[in-house]
C-alpha atoms as a PDB file:
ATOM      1  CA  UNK A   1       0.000   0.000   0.000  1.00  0.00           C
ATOM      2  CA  UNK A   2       1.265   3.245  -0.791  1.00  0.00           C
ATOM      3  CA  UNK A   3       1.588   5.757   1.627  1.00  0.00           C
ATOM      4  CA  UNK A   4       2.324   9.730   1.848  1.00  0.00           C
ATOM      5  CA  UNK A   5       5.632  11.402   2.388  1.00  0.00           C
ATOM      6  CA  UNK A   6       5.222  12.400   6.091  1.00  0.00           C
ATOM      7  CA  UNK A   7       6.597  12.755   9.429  1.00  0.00           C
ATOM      8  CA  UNK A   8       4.870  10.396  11.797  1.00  0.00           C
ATOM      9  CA  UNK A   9       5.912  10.151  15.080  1.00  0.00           C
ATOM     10  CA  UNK A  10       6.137   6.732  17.086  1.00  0.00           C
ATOM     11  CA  UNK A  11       8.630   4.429  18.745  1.00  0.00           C
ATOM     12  CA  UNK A  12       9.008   1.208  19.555  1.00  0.00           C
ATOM     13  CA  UNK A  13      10.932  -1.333  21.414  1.00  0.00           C
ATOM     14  CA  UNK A  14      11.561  -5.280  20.600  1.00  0.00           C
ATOM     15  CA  UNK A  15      14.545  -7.445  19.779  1.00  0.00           C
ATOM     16  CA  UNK A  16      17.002  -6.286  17.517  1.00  0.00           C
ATOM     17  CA  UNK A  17      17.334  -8.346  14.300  1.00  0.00           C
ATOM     18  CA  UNK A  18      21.515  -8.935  13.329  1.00  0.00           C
ATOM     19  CA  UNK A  19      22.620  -7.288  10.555  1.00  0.00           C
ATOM     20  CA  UNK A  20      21.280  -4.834   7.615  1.00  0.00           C
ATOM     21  CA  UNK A  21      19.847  -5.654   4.715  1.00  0.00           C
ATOM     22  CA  UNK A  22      22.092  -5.453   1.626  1.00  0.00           C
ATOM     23  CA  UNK A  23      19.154  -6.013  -1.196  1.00  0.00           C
ATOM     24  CA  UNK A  24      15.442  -4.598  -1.202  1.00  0.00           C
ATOM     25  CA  UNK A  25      12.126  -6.368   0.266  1.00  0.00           C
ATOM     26  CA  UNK A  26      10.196  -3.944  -0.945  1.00  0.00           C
ATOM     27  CA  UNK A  27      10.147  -0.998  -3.240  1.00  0.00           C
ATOM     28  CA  UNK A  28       9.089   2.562  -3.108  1.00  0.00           C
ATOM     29  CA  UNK A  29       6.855   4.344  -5.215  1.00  0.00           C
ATOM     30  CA  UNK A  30       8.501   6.664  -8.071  1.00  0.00           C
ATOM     31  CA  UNK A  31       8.106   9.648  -7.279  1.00  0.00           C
ATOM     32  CA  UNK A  32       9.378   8.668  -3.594  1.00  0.00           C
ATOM     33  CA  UNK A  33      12.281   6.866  -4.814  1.00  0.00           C
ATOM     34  CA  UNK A  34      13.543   9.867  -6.805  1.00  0.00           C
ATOM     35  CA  UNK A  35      12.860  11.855  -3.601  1.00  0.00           C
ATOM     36  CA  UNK A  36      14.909   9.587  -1.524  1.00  0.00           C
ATOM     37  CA  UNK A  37      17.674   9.446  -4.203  1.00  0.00           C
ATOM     38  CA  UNK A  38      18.053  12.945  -3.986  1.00  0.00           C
ATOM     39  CA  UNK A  39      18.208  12.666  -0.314  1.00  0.00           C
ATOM     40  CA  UNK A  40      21.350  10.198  -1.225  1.00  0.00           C
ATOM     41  CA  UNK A  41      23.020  12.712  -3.651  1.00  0.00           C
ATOM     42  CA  UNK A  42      22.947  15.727  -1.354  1.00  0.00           C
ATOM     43  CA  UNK A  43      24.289  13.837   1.597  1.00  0.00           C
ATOM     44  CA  UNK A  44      27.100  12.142  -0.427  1.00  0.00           C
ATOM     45  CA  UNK A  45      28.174  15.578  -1.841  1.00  0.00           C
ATOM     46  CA  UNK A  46      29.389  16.638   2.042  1.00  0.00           C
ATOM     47  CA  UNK A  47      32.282  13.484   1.876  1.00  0.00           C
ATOM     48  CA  UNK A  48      35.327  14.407   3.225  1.00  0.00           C
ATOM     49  CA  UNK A  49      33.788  17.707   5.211  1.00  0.00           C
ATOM     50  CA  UNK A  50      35.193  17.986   8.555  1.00  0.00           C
ATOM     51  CA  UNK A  51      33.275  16.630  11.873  1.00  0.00           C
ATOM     52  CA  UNK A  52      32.331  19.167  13.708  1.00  0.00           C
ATOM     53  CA  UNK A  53      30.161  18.676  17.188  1.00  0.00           C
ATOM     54  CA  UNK A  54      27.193  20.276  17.263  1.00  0.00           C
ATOM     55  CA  UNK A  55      27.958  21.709  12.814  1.00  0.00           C
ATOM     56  CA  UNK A  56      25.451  21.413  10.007  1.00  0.00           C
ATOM     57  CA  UNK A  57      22.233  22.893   9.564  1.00  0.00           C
ATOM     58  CA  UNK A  58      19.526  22.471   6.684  1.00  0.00           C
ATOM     59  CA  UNK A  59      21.862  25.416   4.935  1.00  0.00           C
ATOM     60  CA  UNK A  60      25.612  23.367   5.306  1.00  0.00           C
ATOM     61  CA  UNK A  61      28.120  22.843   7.100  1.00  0.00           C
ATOM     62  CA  UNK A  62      28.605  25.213  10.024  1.00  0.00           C
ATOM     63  CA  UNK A  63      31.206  25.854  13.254  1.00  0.00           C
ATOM     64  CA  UNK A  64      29.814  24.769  16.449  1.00  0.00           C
ATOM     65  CA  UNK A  65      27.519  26.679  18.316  1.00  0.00           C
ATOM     66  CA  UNK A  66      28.799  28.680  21.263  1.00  0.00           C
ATOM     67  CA  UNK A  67      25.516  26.830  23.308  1.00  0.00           C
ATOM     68  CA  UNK A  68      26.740  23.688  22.611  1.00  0.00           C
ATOM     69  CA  UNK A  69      29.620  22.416  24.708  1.00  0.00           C
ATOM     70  CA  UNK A  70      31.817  19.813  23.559  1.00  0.00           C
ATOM     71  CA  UNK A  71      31.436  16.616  25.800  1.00  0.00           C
ATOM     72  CA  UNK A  72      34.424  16.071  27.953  1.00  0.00           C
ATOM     73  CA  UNK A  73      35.273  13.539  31.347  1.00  0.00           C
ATOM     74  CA  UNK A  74      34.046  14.719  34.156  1.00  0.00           C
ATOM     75  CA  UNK A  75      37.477  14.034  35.699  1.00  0.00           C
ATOM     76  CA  UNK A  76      40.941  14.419  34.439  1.00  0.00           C
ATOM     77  CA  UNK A  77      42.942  11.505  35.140  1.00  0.00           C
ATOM     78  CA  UNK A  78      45.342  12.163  37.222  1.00  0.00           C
ATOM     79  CA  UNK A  79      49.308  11.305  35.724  1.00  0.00           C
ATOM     80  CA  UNK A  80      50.255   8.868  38.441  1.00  0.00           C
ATOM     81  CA  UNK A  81      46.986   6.809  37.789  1.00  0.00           C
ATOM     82  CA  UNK A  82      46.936   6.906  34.005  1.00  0.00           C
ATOM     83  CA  UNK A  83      50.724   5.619  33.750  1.00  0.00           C
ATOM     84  CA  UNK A  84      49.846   2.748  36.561  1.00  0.00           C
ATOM     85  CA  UNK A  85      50.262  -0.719  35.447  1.00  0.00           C
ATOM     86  CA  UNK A  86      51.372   0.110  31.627  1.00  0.00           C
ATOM     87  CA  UNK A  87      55.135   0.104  32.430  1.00  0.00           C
ATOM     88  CA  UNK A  88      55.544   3.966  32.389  1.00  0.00           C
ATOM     89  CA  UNK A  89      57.444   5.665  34.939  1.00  0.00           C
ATOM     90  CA  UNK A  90      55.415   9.299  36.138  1.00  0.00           C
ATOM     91  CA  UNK A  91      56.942  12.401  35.228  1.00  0.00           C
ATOM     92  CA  UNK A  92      57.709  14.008  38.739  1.00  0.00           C
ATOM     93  CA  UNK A  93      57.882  17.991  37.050  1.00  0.00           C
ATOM     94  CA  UNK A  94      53.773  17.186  36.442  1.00  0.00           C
ATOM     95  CA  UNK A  95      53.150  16.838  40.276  1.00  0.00           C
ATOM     96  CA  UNK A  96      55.286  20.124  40.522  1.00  0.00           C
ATOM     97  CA  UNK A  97      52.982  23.000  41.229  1.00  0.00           C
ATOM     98  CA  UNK A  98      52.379  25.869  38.927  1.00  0.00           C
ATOM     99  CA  UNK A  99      53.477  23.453  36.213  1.00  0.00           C
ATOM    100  CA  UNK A 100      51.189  21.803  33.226  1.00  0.00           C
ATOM    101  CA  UNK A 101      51.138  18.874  31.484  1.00  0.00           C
ATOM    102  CA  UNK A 102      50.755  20.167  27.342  1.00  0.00           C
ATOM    103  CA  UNK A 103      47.572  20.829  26.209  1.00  0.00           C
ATOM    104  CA  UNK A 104      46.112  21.171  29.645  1.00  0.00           C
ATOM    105  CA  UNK A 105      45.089  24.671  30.780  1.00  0.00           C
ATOM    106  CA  UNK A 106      46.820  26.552  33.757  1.00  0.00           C
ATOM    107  CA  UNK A 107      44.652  26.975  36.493  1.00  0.00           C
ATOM    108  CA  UNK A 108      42.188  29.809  36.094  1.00  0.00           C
ATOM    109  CA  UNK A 109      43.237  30.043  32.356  1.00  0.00           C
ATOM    110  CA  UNK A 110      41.039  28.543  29.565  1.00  0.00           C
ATOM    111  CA  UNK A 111      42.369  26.659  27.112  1.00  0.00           C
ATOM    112  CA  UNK A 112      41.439  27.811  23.357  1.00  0.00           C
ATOM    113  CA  UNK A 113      39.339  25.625  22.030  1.00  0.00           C
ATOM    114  CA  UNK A 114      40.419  24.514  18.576  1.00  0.00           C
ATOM    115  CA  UNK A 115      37.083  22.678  17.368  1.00  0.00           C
ATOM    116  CA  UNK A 116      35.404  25.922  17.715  1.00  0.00           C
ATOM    117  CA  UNK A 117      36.302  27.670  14.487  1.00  0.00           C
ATOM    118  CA  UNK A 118      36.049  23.798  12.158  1.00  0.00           C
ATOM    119  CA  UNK A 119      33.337  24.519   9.582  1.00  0.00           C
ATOM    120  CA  UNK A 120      31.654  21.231   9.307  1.00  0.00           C
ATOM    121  CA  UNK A 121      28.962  18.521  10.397  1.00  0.00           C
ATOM    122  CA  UNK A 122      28.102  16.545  13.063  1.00  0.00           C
ATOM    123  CA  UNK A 123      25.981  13.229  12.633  1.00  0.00           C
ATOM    124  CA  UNK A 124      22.453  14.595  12.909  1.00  0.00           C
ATOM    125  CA  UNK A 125      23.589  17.690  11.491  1.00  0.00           C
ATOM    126  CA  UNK A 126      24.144  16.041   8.088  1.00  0.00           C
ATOM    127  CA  UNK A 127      21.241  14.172   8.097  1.00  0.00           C
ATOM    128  CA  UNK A 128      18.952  17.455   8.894  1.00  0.00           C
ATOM    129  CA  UNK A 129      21.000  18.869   5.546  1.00  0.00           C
ATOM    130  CA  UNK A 130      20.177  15.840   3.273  1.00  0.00           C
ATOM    131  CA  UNK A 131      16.555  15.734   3.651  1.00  0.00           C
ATOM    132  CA  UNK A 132      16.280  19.743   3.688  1.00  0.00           C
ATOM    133  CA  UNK A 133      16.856  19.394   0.075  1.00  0.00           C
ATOM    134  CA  UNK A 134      13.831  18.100  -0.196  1.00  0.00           C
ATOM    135  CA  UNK A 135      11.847  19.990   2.084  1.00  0.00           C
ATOM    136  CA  UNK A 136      11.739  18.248   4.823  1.00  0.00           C
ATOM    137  CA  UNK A 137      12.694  19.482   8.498  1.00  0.00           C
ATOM    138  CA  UNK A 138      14.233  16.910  10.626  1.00  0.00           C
ATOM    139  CA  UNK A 139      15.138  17.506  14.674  1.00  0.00           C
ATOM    140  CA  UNK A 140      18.361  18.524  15.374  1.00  0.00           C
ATOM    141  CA  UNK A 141      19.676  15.993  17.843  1.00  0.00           C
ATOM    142  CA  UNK A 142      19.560  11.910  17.106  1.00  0.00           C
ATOM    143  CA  UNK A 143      17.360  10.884  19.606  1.00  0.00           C
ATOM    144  CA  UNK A 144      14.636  12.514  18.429  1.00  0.00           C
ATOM    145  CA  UNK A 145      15.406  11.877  14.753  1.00  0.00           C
ATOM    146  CA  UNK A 146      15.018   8.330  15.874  1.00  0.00           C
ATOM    147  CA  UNK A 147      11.385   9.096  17.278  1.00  0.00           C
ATOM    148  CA  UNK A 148      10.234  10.255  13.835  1.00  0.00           C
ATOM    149  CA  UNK A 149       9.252   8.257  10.644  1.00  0.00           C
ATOM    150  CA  UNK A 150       7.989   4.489   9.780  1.00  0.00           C
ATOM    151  CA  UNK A 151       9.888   2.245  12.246  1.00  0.00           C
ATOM    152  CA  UNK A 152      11.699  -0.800  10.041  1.00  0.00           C
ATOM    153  CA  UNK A 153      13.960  -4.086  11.395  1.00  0.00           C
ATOM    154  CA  UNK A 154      17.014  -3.924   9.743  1.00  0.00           C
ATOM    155  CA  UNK A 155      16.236  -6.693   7.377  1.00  0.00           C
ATOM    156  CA  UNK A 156      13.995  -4.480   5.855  1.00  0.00           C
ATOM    157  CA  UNK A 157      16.121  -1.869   5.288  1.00  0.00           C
ATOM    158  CA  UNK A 158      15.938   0.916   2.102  1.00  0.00           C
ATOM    159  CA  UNK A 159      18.893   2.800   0.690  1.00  0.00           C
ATOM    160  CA  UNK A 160      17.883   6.371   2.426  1.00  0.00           C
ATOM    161  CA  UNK A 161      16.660   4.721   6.041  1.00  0.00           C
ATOM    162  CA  UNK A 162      18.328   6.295   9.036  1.00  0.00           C
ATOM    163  CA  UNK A 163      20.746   3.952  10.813  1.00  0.00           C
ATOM    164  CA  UNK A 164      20.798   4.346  14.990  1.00  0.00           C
ATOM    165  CA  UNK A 165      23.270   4.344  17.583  1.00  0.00           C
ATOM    166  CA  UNK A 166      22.925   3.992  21.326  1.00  0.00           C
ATOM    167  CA  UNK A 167      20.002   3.984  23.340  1.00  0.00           C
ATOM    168  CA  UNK A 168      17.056   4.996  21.655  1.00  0.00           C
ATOM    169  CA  UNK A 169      19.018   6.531  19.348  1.00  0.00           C
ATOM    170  CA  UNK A 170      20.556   9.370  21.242  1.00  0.00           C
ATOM    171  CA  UNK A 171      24.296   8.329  20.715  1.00  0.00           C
ATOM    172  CA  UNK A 172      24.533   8.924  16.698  1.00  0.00           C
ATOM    173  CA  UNK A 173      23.152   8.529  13.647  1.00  0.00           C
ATOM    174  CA  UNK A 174      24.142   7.487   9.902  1.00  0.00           C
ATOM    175  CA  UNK A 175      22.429   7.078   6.336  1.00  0.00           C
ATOM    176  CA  UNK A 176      22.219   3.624   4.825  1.00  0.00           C
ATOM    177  CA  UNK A 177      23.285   3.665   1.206  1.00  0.00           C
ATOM    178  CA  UNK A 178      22.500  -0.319   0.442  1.00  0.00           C
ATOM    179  CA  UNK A 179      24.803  -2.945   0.133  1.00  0.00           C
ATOM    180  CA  UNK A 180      25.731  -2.976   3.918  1.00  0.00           C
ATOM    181  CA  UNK A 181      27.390   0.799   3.427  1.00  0.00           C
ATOM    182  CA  UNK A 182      26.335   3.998   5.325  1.00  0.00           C
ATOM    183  CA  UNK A 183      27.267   7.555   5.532  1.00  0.00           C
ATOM    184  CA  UNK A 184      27.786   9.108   8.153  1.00  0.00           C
ATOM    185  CA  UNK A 185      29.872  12.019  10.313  1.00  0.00           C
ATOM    186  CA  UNK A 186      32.466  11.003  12.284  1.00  0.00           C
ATOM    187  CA  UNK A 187      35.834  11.929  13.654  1.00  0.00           C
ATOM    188  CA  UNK A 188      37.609  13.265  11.002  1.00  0.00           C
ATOM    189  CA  UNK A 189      34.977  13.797   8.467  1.00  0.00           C
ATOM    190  CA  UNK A 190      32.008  12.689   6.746  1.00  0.00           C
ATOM    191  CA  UNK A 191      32.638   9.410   5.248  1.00  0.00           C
ATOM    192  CA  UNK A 192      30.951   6.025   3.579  1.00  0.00           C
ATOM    193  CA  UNK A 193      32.014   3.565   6.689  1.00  0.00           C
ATOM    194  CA  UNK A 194      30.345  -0.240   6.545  1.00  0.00           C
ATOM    195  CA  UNK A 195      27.322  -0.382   8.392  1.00  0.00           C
ATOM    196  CA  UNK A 196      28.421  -1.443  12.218  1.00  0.00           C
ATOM    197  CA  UNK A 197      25.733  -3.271  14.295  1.00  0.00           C
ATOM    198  CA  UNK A 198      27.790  -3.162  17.618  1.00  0.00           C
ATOM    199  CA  UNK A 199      25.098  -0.932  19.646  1.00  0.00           C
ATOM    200  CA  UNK A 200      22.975  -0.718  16.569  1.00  0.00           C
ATOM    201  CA  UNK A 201      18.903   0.452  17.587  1.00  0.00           C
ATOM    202  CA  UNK A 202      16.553  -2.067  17.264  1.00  0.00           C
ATOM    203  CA  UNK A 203      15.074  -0.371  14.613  1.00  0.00           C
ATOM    204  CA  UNK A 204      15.834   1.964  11.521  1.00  0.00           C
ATOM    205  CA  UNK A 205      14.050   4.986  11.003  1.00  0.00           C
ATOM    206  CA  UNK A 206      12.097   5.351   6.813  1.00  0.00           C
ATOM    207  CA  UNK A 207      11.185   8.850   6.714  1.00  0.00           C
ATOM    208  CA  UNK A 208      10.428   8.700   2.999  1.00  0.00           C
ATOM    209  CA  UNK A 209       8.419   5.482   2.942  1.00  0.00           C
END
């Protein structure tokens, strides 16, 4: 049965089915194919942009936002403790005070943040840019991308279906381009990676059905 290129929203929870898909069950109707492939096209046009946490909008690539912190540990591991057990001897100058281990700010000093001025895409950020270009407006952040579109088991998988990482989606999130291939951005840029099920959603997301 044919149905209507919308947004619906709904999620749902079972066992996850191993692997992807690498031929079609099914087939979409034409003028939603030729939607989807140009879904495909723009996306694949960004290869080899920088990643970027927190870049891409339904214009481009884009530097980070200034509201959007990049995730760091909570606590820095102290010398001593990181160099236990590996057969490194501790550097005694880095317990000296007023002293700094490179790349580590003084204290009461920020560090410049580098990342801040790379023009470029994060995961949901390029997938918010592919289907702008055909007028659709996709959240920002993965875990809600997950909680939009026709919910399929990865053996049903379409060239165009949204690929999901972590719990409920909120970790990342990559395009499947068939033939057990996705794009997606990553560290260092956006790039056509073979599709990884290791903490894989249960389900893929068909937002052109």
């Amino acid at each position: 049965m044919k149905r209507p290129i919308a947004l619906v929203i709904g999620l749902a929870m079972m066992a996850a089915t191993p692997g992807v898909a690498t031929a079609d069950p099914v087939t979409r109707p034409p003028g939603h194919q030729q939607a989807v492939d140009a879904v495909i096209a723009r996306a694949l046009t960004q290869r080899g942009v920088p990643y970027t946490y927190g870049g891409g909008d339904a214009s481009g690539p884009t530097r980070r936002p200034a509201s959007v912190p990049v995730p760091t540990p909570d606590v820095a591991t102290p010398l001593n403790q990181a160099t236990t057990g590996l057969g490194l001897n501790p550097v005694p100058s880095a317990t000296v005070p007023g002293l700094t281990a490179p790349g580590l700010a003084a204290p009461g000093i920020a560090e410049p943040d580098p990342s801040a001025n790379v023009v470029g895409f994060d995961a949901s950020g390029l997938i918010v840019y592919a289907f702008a270009g055909v007028g659709l407006k996709l959240p920002r952040s993965s875990g809600e991308q997950y909680k939009v579109g026709w919910k399929v088991t990865p053996d049903q998988a379409l060239p165009g279906d949204l690929i999901f990482f972590g719990p409920d989606g909120t970790q990342s999130v990559a395009m499947f381009l068939g033939n057990g291939q996705m794009l997606e951005a990553t560290t260092p840029v956006v790039k056509i990676s073979p599709v990884r099920t290791n903490g894989m959603a249960p389900y893929l997301s068909r937002i052109i059905s």
